[in-house]
Protein backbone atom coordinates (compact mmCIF):
# COMPACT_ATOMS: atom_id res chain seq x y z
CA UNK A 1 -7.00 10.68 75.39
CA UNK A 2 -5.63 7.84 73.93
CA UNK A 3 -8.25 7.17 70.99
CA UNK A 4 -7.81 10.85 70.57
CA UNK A 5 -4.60 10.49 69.77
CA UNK A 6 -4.82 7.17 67.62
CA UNK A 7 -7.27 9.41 65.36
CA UNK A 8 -5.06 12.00 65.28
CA UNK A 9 -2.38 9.02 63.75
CA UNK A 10 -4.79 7.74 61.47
CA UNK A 11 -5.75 10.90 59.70
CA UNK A 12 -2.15 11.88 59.37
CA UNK A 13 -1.33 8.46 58.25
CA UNK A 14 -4.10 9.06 55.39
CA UNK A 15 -3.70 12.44 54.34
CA UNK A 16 0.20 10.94 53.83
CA UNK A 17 -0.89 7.90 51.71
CA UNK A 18 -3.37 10.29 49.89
CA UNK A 19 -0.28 12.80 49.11
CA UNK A 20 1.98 9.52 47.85
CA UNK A 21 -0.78 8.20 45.95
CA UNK A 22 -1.70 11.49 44.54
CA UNK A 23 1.99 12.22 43.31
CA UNK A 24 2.32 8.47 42.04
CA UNK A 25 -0.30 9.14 39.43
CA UNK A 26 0.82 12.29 38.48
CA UNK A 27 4.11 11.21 37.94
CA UNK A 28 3.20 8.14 36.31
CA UNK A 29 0.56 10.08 33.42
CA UNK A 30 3.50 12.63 32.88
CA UNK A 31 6.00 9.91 32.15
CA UNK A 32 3.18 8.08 29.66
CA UNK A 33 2.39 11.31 28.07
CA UNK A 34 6.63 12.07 27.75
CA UNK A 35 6.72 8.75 26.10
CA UNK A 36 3.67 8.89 23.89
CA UNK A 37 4.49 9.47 20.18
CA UNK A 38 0.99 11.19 19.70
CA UNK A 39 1.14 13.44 22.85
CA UNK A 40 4.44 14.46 21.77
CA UNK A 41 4.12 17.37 19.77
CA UNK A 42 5.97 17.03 16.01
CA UNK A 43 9.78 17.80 15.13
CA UNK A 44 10.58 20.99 13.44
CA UNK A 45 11.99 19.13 10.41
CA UNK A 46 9.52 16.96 10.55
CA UNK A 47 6.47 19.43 10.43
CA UNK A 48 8.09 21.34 7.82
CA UNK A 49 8.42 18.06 6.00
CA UNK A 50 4.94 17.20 6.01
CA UNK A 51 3.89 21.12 4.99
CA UNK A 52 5.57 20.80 2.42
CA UNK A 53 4.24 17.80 1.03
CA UNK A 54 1.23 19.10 1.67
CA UNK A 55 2.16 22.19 -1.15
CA UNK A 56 3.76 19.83 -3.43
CA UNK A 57 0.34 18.06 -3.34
CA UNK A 58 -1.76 20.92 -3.87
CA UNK A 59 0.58 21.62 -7.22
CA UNK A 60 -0.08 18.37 -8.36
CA UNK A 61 -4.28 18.75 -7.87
CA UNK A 62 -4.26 22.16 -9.83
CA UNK A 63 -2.15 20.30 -12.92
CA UNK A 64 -4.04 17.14 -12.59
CA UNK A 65 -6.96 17.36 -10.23
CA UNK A 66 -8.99 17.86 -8.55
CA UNK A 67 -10.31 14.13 -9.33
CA UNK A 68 -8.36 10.86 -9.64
CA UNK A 69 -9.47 7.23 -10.13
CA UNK A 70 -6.58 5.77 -7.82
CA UNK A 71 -7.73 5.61 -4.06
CA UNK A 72 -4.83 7.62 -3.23
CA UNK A 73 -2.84 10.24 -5.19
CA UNK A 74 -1.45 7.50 -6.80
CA UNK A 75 -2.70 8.56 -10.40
CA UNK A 76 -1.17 11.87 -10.14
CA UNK A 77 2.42 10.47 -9.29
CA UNK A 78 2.16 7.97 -11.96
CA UNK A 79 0.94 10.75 -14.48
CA UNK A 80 4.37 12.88 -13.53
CA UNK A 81 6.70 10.62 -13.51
CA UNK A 82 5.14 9.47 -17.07
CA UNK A 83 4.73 12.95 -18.16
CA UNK A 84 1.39 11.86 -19.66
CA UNK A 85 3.22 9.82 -22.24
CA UNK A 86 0.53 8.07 -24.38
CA UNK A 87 0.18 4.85 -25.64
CA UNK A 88 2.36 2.60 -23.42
CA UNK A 89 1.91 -0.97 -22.01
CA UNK A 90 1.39 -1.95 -18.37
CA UNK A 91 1.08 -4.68 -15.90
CA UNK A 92 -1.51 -3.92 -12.69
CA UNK A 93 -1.02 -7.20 -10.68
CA UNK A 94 -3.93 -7.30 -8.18
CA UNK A 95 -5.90 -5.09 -10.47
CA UNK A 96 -9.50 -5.57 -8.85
CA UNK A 97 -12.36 -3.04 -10.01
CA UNK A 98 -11.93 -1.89 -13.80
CA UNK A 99 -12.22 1.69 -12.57
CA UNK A 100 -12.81 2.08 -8.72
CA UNK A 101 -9.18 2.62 -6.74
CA UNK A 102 -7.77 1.78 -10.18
CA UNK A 103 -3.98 3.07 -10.93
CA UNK A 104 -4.44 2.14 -14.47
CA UNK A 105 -7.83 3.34 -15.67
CA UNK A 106 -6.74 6.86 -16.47
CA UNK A 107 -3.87 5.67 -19.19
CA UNK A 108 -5.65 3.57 -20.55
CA UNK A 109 -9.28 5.64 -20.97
CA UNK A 110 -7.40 8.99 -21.45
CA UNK A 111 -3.96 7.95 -22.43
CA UNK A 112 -4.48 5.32 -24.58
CA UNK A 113 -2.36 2.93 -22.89
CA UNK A 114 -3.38 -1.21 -23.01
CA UNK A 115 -1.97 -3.59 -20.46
CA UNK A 116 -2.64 -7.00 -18.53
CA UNK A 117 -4.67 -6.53 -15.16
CA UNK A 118 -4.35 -9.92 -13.30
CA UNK A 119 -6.95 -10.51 -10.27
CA UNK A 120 -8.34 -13.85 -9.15
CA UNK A 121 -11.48 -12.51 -8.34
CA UNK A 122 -12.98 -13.29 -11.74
CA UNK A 123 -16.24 -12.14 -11.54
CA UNK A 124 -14.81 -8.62 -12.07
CA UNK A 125 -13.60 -9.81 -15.58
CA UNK A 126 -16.91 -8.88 -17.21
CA UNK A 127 -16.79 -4.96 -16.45
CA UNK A 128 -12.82 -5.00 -18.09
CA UNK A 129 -14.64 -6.38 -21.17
CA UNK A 130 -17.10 -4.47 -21.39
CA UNK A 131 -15.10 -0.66 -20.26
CA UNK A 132 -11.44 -1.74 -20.46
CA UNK A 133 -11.67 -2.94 -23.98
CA UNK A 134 -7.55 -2.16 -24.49
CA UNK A 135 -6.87 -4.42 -21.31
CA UNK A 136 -7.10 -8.19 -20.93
CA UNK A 137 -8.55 -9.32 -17.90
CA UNK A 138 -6.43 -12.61 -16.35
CA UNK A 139 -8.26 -14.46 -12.99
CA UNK A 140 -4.96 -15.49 -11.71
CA UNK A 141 -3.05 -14.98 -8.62
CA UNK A 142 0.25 -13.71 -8.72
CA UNK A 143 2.13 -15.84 -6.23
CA UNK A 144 6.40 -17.42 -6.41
CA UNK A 145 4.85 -20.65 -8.31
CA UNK A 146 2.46 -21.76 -10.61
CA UNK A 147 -0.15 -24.31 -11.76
CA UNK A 148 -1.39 -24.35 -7.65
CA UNK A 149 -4.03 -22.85 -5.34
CA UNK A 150 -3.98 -20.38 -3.12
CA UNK A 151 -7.08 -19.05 -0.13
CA UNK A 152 -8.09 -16.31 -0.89
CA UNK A 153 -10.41 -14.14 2.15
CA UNK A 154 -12.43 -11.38 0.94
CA UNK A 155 -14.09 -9.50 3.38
CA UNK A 156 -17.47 -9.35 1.82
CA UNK A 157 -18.96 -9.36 -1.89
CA UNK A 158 -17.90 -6.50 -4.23
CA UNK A 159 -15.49 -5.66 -2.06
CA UNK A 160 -11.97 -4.34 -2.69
CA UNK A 161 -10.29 -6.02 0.81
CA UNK A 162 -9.31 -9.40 -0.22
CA UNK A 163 -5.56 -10.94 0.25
CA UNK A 164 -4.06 -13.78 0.95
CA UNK A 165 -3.10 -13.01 4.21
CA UNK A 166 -6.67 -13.51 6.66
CA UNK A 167 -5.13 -11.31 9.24
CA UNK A 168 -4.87 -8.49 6.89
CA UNK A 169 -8.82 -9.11 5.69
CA UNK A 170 -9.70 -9.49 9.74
CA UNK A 171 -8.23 -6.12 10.44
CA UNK A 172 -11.47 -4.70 8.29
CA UNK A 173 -13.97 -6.85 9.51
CA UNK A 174 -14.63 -10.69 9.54
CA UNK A 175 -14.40 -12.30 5.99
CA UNK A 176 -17.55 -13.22 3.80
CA UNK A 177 -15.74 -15.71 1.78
CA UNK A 178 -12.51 -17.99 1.25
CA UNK A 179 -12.00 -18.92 -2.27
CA UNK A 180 -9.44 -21.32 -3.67
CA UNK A 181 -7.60 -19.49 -6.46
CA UNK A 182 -5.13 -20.36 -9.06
CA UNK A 183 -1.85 -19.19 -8.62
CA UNK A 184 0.50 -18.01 -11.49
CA UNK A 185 3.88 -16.70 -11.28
CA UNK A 186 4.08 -13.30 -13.13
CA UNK A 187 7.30 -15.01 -15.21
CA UNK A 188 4.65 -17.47 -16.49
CA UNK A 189 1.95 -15.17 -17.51
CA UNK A 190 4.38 -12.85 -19.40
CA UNK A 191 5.46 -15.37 -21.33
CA UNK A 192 2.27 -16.85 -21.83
CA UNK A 193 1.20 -13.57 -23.01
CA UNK A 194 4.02 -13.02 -25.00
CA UNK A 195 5.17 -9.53 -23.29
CA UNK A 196 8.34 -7.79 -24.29
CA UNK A 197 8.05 -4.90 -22.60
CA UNK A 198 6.14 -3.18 -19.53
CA UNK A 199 6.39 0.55 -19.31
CA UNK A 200 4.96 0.46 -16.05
CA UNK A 201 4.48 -2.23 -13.50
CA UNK A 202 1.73 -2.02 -10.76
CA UNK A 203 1.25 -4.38 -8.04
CA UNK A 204 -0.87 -4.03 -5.10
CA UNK A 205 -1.63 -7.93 -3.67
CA UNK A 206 -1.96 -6.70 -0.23
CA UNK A 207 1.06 -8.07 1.99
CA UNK A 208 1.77 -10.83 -0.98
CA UNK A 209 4.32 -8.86 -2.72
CA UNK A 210 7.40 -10.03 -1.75
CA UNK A 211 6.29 -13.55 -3.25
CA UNK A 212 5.20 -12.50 -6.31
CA UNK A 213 8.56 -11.18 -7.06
CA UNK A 214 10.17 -14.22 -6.45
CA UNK A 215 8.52 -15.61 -9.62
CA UNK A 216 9.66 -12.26 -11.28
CA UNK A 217 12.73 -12.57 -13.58
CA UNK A 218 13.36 -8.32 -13.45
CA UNK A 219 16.36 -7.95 -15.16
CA UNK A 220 14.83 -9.83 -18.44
CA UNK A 221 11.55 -7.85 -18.59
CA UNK A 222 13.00 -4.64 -17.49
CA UNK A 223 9.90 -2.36 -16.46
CA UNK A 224 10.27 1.26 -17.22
CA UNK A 225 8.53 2.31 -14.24
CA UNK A 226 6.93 0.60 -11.00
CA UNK A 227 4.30 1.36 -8.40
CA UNK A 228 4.36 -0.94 -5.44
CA UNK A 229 2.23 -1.15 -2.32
CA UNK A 230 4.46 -1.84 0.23
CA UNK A 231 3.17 -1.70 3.83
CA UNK A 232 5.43 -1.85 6.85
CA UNK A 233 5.79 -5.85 7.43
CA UNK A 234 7.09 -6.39 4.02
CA UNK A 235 8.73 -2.76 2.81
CA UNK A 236 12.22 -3.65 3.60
CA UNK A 237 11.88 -7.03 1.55
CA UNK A 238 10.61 -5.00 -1.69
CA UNK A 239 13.00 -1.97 -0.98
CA UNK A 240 16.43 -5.08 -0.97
CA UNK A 241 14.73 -6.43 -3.83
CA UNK A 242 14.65 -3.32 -6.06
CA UNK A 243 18.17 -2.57 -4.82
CA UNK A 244 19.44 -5.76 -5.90
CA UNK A 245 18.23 -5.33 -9.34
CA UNK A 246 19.38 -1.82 -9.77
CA UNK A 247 15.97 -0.22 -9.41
CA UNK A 248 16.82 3.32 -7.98
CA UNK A 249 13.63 4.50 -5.39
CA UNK A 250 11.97 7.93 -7.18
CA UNK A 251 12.31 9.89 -3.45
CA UNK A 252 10.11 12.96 -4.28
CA UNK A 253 7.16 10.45 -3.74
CA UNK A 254 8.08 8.90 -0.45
CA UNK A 255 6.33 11.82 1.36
CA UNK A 256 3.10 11.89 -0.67
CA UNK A 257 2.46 8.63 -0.80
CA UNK A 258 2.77 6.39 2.78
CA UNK A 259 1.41 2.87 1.36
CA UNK A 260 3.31 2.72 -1.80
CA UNK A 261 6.81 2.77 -3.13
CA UNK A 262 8.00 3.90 -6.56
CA UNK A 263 11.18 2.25 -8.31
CA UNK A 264 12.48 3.34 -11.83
CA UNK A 265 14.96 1.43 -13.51
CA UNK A 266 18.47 2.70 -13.39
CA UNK A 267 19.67 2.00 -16.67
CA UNK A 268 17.16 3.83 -18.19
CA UNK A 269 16.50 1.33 -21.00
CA UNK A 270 12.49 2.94 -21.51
């Protein structure tokens, strides 16, 4: 009688635990999933937000599209706020492949546009001889001084990850090469090049833009327009620089572009 009734305990005593424990889990995936961003399901302004970038982009594909040489829709911004104008100068800092994920290649092979693309990995120089014949090819890297070396990782040959920063390289994959590069700040080079004026301004240096601008005297060479990359650890650095400098931010791009932020110059002086 009494083992009876010590069973009888038992198997109460577990079907109890089994209850608590089943609740416990419940409780604990509905609180995950209630703070989860992605379970969540999207705002109403923000859904309508993203549908209509989504139809702003489609009007930009049947005006310019379907194709574009920039890895994103870059090209198609940089063609509207431009308006196609033809025969301008620009500046691509971290230029890489003549063509390939190239925001410049369609003004100048269409457009007529010539410019400075500066990249220290100077084995691409040949193919902006040899394609880019408006554009001079510069192996430097764009850095806040001069006359010094910088590693550079690249993640493997041909390749268009490479930066500065080896965590950024890592994220892709493990690195197939450090390179010691010349630095240059983009105050030097202008003037070494003798530029007076830069219509547009592009700079993608992957997480290194903040210090290129510090050897960037703005306000004396005035570009018309600019297209930076400017990913999350260093946006609000670029966003207090263009402020400072009276660079307004072109909003109609901010939702059709995530990586990259446009500036024009307030002023107006292009």
């Amino acid at each position: 009688m009494r083992r009876s009734r010590l069973d009888s305990w038992a198997q109460t005593f577990l079907a109890v635990a089994l209850l608590v424990t089943v609740a416990a889990g419940w409780w604990s995936a509905r609180r995950t999933a209630a703070q989860s961003p992605a379970a969540a399901p999207p705002s109403a302004p923000a859904a309508r937000n993203v549908s209509e970038a989504q139809r702003e982009l489609e009007r930009y594909e049947q005006r310019y599209g379907p194709n574009h040489y920039s890895q994103g829709v870059e090209e198609w911004l940089i063609r509207d706020y431009l308006q196609d104008r033809r025969a301008g100068f620009f500046v691509d800092v971290g230029a890489n492949h003549y063509k390939n994920a190239s925001k410049t290649y369609y003004l100048e092979s269409s457009l007529r546009w010539s410019g400075l693309a500066v990249e220290p990995q100077q084995e691409l120089g040949a193919d902006y001889v040899k394609f880019r014949p408006r554009t001079k090819f510069l192996p430097f890297f764009v850095s806040d001084v001069s006359h010094e070396t910088a590693k550079f990782y690249i993640l493997s040959h041909g390749s268009q990850i490479a930066s500065s920063d080896p965590d950024f390289v890592k994220a892709w994959g493990k690195p197939g090469e450090v390179r010691a590069v010349p630095t240059i700040t983009l105050n030097d080079l202008l003037d070494t090049e003798k530029v007076t004026r830069i219509d547009f301004l592009s700079m993608d240096i992957e997480l290194h833009e903040p210090q290129a601008l510090k050897g960037f005297d703005i306000d004396r060479f005035k570009p018309g327009f600019v297209c930076i990359e400017a990913l999350l650890p260093v946006r609000q650095q670029i966003l207090d620089y263009f402020a400072r400098h009276g660079y307004v931010l072109v909003g109609k791009y901010l939702w059709l572009d995530e990586e990259d932020l446009y500036f024009a110059d307030l002023n107006g002086s292009h």
